[in-house]
C-alpha atoms as a PDB file:
ATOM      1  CA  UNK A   1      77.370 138.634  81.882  1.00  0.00           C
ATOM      2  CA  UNK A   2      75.648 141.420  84.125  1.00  0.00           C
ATOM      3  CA  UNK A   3      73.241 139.055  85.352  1.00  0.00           C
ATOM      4  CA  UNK A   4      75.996 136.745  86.105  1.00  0.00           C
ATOM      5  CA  UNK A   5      77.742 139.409  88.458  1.00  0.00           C
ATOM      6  CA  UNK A   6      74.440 140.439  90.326  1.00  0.00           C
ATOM      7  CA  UNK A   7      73.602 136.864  91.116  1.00  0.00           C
ATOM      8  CA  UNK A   8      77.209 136.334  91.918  1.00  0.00           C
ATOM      9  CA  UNK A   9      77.011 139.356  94.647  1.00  0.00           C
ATOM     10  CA  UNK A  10      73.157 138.506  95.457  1.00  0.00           C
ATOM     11  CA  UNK A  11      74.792 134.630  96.288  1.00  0.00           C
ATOM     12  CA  UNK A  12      77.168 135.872  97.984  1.00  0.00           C
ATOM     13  CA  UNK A  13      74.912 138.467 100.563  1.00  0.00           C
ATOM     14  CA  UNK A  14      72.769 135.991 100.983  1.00  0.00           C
ATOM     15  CA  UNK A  15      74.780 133.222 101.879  1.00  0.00           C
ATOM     16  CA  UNK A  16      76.481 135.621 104.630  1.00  0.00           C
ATOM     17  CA  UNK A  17      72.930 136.737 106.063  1.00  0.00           C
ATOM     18  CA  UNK A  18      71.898 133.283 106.357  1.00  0.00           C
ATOM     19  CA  UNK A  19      75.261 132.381 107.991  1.00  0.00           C
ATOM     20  CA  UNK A  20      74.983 134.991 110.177  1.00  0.00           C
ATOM     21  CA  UNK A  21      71.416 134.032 111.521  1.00  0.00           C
ATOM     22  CA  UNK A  22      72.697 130.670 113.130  1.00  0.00           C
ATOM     23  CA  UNK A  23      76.611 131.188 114.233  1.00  0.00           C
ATOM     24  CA  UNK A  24      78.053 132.630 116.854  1.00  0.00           C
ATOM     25  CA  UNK A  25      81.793 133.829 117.206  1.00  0.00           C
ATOM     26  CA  UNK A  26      83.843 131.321 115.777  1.00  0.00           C
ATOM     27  CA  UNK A  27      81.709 129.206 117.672  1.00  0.00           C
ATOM     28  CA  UNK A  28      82.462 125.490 119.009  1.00  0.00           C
ATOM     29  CA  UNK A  29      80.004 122.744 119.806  1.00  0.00           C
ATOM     30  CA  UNK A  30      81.040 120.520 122.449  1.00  0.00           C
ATOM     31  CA  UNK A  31      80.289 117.271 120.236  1.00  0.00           C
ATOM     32  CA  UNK A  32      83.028 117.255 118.171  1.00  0.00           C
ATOM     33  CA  UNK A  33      84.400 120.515 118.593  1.00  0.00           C
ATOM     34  CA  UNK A  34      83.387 121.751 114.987  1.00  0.00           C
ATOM     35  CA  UNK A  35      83.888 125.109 114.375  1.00  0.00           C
ATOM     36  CA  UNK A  36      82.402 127.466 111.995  1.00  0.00           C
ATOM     37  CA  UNK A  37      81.767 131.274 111.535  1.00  0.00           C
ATOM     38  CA  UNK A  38      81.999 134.462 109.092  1.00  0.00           C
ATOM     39  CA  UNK A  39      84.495 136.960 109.540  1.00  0.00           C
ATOM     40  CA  UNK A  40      84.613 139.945 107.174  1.00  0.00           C
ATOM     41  CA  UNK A  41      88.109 141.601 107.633  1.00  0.00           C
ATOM     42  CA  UNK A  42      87.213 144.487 105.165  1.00  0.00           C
ATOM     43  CA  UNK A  43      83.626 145.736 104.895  1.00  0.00           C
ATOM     44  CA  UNK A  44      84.461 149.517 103.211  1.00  0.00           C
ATOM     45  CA  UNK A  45      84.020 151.947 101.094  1.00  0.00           C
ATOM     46  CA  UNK A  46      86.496 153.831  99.163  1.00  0.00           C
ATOM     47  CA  UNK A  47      86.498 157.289  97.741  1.00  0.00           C
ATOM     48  CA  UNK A  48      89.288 157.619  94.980  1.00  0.00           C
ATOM     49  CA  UNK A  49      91.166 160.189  93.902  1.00  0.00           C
ATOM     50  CA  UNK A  50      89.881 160.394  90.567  1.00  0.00           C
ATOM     51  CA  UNK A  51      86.588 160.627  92.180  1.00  0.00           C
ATOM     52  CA  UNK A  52      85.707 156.839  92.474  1.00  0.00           C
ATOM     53  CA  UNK A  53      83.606 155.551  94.424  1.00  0.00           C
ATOM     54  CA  UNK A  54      83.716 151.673  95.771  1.00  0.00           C
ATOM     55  CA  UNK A  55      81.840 149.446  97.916  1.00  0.00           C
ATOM     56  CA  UNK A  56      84.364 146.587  98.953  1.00  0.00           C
ATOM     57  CA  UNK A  57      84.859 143.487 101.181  1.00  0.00           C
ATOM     58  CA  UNK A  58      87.325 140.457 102.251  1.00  0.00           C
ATOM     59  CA  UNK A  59      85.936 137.959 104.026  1.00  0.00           C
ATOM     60  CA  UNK A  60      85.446 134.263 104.644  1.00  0.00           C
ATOM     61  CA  UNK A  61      83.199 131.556 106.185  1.00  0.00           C
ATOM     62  CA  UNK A  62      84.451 128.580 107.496  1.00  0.00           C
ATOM     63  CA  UNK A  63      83.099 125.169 108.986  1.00  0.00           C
ATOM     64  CA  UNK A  64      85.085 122.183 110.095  1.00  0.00           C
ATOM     65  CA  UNK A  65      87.738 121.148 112.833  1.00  0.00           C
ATOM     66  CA  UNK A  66      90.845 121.759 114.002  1.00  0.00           C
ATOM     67  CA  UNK A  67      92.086 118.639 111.443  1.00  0.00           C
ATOM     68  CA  UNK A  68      89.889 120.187 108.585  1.00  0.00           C
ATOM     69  CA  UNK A  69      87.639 122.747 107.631  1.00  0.00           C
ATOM     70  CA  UNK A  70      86.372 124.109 104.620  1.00  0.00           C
ATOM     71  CA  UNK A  71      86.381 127.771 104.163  1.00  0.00           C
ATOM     72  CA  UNK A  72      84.188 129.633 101.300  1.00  0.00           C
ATOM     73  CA  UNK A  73      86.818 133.137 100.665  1.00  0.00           C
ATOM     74  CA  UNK A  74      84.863 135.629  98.740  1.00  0.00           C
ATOM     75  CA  UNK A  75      86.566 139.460  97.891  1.00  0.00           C
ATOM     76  CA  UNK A  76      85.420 142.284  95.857  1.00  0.00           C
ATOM     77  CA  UNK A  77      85.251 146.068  94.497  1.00  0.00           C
ATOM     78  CA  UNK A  78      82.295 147.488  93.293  1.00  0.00           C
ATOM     79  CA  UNK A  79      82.104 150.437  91.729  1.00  0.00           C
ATOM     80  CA  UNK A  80      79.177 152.458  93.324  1.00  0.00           C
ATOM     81  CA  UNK A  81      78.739 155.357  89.958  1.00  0.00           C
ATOM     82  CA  UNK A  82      78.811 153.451  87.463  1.00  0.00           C
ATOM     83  CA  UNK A  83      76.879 150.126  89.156  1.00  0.00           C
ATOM     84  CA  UNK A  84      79.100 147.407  87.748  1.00  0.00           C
ATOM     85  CA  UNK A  85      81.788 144.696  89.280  1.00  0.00           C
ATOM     86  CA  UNK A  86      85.571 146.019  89.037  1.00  0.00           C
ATOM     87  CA  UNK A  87      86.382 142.967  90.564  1.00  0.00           C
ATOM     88  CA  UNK A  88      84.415 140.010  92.125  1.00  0.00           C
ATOM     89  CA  UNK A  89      86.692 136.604  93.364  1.00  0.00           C
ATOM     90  CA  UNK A  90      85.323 133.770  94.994  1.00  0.00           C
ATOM     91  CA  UNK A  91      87.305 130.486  96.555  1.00  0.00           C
ATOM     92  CA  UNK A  92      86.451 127.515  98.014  1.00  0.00           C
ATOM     93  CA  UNK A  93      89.227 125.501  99.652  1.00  0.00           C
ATOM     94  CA  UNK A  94      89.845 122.831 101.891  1.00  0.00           C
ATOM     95  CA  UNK A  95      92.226 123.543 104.990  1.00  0.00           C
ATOM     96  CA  UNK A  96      94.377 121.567 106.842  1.00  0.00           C
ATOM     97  CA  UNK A  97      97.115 122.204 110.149  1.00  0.00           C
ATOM     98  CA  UNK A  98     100.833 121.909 108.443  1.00  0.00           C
ATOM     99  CA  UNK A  99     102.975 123.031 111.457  1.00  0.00           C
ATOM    100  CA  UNK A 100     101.832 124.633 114.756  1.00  0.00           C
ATOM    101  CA  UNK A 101     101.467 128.307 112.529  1.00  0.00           C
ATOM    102  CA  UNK A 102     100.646 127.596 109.334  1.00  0.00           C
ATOM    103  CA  UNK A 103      97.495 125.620 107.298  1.00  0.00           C
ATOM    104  CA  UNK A 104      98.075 124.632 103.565  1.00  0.00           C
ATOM    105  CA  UNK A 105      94.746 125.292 101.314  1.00  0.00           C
ATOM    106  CA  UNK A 106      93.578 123.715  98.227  1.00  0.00           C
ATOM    107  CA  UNK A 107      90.704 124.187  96.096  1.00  0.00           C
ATOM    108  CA  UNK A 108      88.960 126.230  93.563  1.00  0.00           C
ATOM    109  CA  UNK A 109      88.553 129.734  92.658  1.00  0.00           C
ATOM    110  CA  UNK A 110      86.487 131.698  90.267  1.00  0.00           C
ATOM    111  CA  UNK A 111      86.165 135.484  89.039  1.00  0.00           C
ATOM    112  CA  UNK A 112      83.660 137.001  87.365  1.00  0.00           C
ATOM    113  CA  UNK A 113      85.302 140.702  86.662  1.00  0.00           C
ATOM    114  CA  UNK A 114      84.888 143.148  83.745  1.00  0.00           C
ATOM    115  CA  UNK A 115      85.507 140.575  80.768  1.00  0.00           C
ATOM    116  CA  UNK A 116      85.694 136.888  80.056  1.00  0.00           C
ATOM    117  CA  UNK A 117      85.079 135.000  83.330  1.00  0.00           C
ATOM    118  CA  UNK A 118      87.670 132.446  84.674  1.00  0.00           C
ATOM    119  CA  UNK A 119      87.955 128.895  86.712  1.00  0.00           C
ATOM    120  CA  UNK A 120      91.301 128.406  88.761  1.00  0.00           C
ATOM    121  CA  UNK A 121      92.724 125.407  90.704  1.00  0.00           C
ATOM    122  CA  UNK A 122      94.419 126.876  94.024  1.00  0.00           C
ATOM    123  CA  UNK A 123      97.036 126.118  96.068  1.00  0.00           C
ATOM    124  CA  UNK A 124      98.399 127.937  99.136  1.00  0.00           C
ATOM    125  CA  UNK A 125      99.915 128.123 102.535  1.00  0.00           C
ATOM    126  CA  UNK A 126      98.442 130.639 105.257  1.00  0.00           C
ATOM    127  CA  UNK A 127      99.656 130.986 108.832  1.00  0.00           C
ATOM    128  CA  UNK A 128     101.306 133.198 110.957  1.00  0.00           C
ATOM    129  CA  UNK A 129     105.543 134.075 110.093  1.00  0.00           C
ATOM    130  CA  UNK A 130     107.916 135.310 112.703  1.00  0.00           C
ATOM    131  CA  UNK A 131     107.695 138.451 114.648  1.00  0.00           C
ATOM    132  CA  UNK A 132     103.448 137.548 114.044  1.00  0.00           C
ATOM    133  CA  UNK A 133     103.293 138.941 110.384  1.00  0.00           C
ATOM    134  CA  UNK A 134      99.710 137.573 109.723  1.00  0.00           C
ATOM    135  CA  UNK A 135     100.626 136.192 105.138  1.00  0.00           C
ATOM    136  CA  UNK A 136      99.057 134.003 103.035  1.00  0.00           C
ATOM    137  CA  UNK A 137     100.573 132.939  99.767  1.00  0.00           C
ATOM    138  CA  UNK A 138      98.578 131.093  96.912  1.00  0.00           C
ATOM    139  CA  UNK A 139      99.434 129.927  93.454  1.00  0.00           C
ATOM    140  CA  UNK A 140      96.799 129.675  90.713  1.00  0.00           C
ATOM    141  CA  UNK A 141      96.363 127.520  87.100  1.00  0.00           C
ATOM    142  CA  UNK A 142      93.397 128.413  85.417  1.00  0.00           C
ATOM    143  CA  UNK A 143      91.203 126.672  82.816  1.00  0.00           C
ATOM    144  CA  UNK A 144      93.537 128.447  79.987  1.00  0.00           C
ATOM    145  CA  UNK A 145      96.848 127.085  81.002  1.00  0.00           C
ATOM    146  CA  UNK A 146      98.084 130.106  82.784  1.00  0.00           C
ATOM    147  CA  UNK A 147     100.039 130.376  85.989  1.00  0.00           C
ATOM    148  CA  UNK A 148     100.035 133.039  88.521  1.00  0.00           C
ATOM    149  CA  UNK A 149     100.343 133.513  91.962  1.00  0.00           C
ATOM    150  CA  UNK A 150      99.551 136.037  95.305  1.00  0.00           C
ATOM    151  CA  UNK A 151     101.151 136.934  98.660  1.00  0.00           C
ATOM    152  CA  UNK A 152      99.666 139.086 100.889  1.00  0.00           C
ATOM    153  CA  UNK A 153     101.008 140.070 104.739  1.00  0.00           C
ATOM    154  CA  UNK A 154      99.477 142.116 107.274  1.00  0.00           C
ATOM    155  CA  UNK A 155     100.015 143.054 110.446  1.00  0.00           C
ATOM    156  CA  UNK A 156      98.669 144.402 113.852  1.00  0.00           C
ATOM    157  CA  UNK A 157      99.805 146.895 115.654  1.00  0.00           C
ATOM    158  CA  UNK A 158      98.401 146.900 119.387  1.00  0.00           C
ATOM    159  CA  UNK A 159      98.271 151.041 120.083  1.00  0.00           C
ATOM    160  CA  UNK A 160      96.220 150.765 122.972  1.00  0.00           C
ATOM    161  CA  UNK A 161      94.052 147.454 124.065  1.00  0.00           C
ATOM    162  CA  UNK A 162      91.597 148.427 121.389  1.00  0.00           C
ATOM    163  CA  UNK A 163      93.168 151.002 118.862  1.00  0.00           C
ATOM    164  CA  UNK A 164      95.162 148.533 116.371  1.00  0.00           C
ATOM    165  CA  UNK A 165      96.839 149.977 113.295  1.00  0.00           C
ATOM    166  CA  UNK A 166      97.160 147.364 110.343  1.00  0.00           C
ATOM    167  CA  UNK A 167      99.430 148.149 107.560  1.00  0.00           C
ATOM    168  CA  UNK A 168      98.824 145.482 105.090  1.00  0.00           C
ATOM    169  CA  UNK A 169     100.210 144.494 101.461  1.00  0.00           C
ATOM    170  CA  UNK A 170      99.482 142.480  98.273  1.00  0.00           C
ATOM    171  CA  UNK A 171     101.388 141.366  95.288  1.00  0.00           C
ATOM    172  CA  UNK A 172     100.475 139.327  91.874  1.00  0.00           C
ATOM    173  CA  UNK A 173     102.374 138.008  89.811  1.00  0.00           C
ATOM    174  CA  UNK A 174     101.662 136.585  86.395  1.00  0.00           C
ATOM    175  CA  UNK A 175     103.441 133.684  84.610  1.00  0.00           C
ATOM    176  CA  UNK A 176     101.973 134.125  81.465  1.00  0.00           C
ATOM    177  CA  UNK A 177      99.675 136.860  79.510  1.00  0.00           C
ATOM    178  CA  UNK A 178      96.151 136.741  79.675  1.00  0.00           C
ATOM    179  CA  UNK A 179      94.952 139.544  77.479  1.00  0.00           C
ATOM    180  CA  UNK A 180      91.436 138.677  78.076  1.00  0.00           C
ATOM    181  CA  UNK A 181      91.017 139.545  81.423  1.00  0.00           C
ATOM    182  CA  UNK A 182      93.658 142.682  80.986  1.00  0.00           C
ATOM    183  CA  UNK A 183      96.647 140.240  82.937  1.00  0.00           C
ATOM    184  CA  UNK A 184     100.319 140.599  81.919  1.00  0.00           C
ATOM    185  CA  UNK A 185     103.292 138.668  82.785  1.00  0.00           C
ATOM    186  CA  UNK A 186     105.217 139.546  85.071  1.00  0.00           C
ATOM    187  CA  UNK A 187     104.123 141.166  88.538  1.00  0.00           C
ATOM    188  CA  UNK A 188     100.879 142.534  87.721  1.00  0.00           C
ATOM    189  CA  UNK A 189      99.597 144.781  90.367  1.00  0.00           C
ATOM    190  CA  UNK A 190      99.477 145.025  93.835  1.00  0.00           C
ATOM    191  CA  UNK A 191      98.388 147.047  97.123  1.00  0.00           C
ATOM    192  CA  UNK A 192      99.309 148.584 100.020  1.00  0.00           C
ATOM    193  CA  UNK A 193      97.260 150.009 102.704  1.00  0.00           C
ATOM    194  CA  UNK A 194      97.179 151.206 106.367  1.00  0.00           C
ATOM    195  CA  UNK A 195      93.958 151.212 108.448  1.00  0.00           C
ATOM    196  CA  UNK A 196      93.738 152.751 112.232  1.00  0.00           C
ATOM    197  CA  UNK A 197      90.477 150.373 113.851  1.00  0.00           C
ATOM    198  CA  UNK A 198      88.862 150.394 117.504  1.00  0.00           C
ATOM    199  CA  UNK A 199      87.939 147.376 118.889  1.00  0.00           C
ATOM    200  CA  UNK A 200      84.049 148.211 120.346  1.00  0.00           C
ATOM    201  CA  UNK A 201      83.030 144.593 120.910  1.00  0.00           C
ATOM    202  CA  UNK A 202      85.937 142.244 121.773  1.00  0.00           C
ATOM    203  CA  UNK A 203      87.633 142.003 117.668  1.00  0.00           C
ATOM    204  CA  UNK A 204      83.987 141.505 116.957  1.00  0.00           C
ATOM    205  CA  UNK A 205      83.126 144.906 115.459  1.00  0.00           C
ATOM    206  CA  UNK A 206      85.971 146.935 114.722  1.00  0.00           C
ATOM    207  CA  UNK A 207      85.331 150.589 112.496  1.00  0.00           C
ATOM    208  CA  UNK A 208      87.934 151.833 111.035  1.00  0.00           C
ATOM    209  CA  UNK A 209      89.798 154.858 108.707  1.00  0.00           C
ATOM    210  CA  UNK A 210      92.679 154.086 106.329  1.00  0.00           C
ATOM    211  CA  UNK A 211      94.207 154.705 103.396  1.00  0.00           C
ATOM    212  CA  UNK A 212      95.126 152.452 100.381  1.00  0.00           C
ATOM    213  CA  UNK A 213      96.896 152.482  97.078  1.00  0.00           C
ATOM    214  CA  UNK A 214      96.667 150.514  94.330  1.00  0.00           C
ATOM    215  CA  UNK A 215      98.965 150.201  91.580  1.00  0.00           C
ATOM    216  CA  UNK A 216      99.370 147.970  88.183  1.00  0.00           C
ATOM    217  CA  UNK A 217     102.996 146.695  86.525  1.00  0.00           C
ATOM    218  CA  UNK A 218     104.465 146.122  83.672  1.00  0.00           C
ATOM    219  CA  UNK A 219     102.373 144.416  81.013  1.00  0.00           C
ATOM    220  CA  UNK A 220      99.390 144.841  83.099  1.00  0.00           C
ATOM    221  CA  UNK A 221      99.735 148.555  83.538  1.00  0.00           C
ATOM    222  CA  UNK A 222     100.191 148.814  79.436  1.00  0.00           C
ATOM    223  CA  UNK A 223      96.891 146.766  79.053  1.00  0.00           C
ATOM    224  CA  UNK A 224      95.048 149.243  81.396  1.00  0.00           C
ATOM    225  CA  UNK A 225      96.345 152.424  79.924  1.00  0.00           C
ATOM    226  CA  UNK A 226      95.064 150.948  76.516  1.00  0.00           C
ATOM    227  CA  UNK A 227      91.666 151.199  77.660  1.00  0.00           C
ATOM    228  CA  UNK A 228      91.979 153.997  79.182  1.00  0.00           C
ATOM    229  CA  UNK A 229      92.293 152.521  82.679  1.00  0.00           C
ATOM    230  CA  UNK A 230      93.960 154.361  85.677  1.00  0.00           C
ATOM    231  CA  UNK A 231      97.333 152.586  86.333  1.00  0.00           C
ATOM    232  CA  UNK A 232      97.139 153.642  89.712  1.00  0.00           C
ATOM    233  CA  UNK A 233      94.731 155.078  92.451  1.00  0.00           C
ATOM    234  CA  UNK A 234      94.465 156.532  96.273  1.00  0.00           C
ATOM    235  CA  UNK A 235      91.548 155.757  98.272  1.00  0.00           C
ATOM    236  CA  UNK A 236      90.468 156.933 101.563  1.00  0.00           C
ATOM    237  CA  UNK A 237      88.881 154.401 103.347  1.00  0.00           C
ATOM    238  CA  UNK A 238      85.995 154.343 105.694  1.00  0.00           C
ATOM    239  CA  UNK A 239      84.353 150.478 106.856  1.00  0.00           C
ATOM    240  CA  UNK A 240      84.885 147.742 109.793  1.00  0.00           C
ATOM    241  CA  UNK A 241      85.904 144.424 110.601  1.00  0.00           C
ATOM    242  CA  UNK A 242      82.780 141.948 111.501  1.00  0.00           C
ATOM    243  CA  UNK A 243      83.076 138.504 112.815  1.00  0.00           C
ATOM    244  CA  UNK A 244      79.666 136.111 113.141  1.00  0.00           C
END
C-alpha cells in the first residue's frame, strides 16, 4: 500500500513537470483552437494546531476545446512528520459547455488514502452561479455500491488589482457507511477557509497566507475519534496559486 501512495504522488509530480515543460498559459494553438494547461489553485503547506504539519495541493490539467476537453483533477494532504498520505484523490473527467456558465463533468475518480483504496464513477456540474460564486458540485458511486456527493464554492474578492481575498468552502455528504475508509452517512466533513493572495505575474503566480478549518460529522466524526483521530483542526496556511 505505501508503495502504492509514493508512486501515486511520484505520477502525479511528474506528470505536472512534464506538463509544465511544453504549455504555456492556458495556451491556444491557432489550428483548432485546442487548449490545454496546469493550474494549481492550492500549492501549501499547513501548520496545525495540534502541531501538524502538511504539504497540500488542488490542481488540474486540462487539454481539449471549447466543445470538449479532458481534465486530469488531482488533490491531496500529506502529512510532512510522519511521511505518509492523509489523503491523496485523483479524477479524470470529460468536460463539456452546458449553458454559457456552467460545464457538466463525467468520469472516474480514485483515492488511495490511509486504508482500503477505492474506484468511483463521477458526475458533476462546475461553472460560475450568480453574483460570480466560482462552485462545483459532484456526485460519486463507488465500486462498493455507495453513494456520496461534494459541493464546494469559492469566491474572489478584488481588494486592490492584485490583492484578492478568497474565502472558500467544502461539504461531503455520505449516502451510505463505508467503515473501511472511516466514511459515515450522513454529511461527513467539510472545510472552510480564507486566503489573502497577490497577484505578482498576471493570476499566474499568486503567494498567499490563510487560514483553514477542517471539521468531521456525525458518523464520520465517531469513526475518527475511535482511532483516535482529531475531529477537527486549524491550520495556518502559507503556499500560491500557479498556472502553466
Amino acid at each position: 500500500m505505501r508503495n502504492l501512495k509514493t508512486a501515486s504522488l511520484s505520477l502525479v509530480l511528474f506528470l505536472i513537470g512534464v506538463l509544465s515543460i511544453f504549455t504555456t498559459p492556458a495556451m491556444a494553438q491557432e489550428q483548432g483552437m485546442t487548449f490545454y494547461g496546469i493550474q494549481l489553485e492550492q500549492l501549501e503547506i499547513r501548520a496545525g494546531d495540534e502541531s501538524e504539519s502538511l504539504a497540500v495541493w488542488d490542481g488540474d490539467a486540462f487539454f481539449g476545446t471549447d466543445e470538449i476537453k479532458a481534465r486530469w483533477i488531482s488533490e491531496g494532504e500529506y502529512d510532512t512528520d510522519a511521511d505518509q498520505f492523509e489523503t491523496l484523490e485523483n479524477q479524470l473527467v470529460g468536460q463539456v459547455p452546458i449553458s454559457t456558465f456552467f460545464d457538466a463533468k463525467a468520469g472516474v475518480r480514485v483515492d488511495t488514502p490511509k486504508g482500503a483504496d477505492r474506484w468511483y464513477g463521477v458526475l458533476g456540474v462546475t461553472g460560475l452561479a450568480p453574483q460570480w460564486f466560482e462552485v462545483d458540485a459532484n456526485v460519486f458511486l463507488s465500486e462498493e455500491g455507495d453513494a456520496s456527493a461534494r459541493f464546494e464554492a469559492e469566491y474572489e474578492l478584488l481588494l486592490t488589482n492584485r490583492l484578492i481575498l478568497t474565502p472558500s468552502a467544502e461539504l461531503d455528504v455520505a449516502f451510505s457507511e463505508d467503515r473501511e475508509i472511516g466514511i459515515g452517512s450522513g454529511f461527513s466533513k467539510g472545510e472552510i477557509g480564507l486566503r489573502l493572495s497577490y497577484d505578482i505575474v498576471d493570476r499566474l503566480f499568486s503567494p498567499y497566507l490563510g487560514i483553514v478549518h477542517e471539521q468531521k460529522f456525525g458518523n464520520t466524526k465517531n469513526l475518527a475519534e475511535e482511532e483516535g483521530e482529531d475531529a477537527s483542526s486549524w491550520f495556518a496556511v502559507v503556499g500560491t496559486k500557479v498556472v502553466f
